[in-house]
Protein backbone atom coordinates (compact mmCIF):
# COMPACT_ATOMS: atom_id res chain seq x y z
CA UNK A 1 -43.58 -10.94 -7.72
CA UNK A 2 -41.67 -14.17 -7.17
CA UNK A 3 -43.06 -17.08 -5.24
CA UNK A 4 -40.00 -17.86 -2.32
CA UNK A 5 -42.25 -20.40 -0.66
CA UNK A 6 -42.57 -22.95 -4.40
CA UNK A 7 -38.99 -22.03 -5.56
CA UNK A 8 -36.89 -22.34 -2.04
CA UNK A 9 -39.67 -25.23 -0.76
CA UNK A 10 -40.17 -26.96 -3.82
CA UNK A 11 -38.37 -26.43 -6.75
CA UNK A 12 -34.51 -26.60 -4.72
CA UNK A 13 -35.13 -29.70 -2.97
CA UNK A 14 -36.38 -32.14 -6.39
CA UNK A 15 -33.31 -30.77 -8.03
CA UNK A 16 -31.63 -31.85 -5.29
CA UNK A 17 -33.03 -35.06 -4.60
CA UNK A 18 -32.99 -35.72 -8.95
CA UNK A 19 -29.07 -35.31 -8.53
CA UNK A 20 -28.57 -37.41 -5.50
CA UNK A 21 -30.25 -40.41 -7.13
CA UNK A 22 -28.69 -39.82 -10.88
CA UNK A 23 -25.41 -39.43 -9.25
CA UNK A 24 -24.66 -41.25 -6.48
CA UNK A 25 -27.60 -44.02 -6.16
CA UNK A 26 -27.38 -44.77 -10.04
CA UNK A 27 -23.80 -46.81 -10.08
CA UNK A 28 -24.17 -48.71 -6.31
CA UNK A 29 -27.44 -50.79 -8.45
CA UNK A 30 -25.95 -51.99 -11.69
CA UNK A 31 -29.28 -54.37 -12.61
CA UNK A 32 -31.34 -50.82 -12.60
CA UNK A 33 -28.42 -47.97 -13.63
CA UNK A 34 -30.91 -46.82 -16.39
CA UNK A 35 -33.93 -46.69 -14.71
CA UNK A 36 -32.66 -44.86 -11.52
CA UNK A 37 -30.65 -42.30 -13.95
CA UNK A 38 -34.55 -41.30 -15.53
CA UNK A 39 -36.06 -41.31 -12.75
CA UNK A 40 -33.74 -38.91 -11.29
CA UNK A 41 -32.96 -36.72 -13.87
CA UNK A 42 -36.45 -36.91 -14.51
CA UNK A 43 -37.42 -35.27 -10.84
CA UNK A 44 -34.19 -32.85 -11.12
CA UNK A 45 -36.17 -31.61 -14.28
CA UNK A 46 -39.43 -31.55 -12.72
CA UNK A 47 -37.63 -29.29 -10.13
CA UNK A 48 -36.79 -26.85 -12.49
CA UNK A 49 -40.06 -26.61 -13.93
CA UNK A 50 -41.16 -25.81 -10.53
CA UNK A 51 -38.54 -23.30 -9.58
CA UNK A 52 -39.11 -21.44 -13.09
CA UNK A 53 -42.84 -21.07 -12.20
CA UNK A 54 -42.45 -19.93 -8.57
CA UNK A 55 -40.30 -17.04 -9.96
CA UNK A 56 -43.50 -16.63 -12.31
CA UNK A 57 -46.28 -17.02 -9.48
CA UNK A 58 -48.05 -13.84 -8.75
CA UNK A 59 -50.61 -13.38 -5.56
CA UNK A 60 -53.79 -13.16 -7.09
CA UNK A 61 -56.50 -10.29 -5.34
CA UNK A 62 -58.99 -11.25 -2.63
CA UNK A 63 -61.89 -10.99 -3.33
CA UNK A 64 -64.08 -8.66 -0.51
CA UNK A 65 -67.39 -10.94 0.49
C-alpha cells in the first residue's frame, strides 16, 4: 500500500525544486554554476529517493492498549 501523503507531499515537490535550481538558477550566477548545479541535482535526487519509498511505505498495525 503506497504512501500518497510522502510521494505527492514530499517526494514531487524536491524534484521539483532540484530542477528549478539546476536549470534555471544555475546559469543567472556564473561565480557558483557548479555548486548550485549539485546542490540541485542533489535535492532532485533526494526527491526520488523519497518518492520511491512512499510507494514502498506500508501502515504499520496499532497496537490495542
Amino acid at each position: 500500500m503506497a504512501s500518497k501523503q510522502i510521494s505527492i507531499g514530499i517526494g514531487i515537490p524536491m524534484i521539483v525544486v532540484g530542477a528549478i535550481l539546476a536549470v534555471f538558477l544555475a546559469p543567472t550566477q556564473p561565480d557558483l554554476t557548479d555548486t548550485i548545479e549539485f546542490v540541485g541535482s542533489l535535492i532532485g535526487i533526494l526527491g526520488v529517493v523519497i518518492f520511491i519509498a512512499g510507494l514502498f511505505a506500508r501502515k504499520t498495525p496499532q497496537i490495542a492498549s
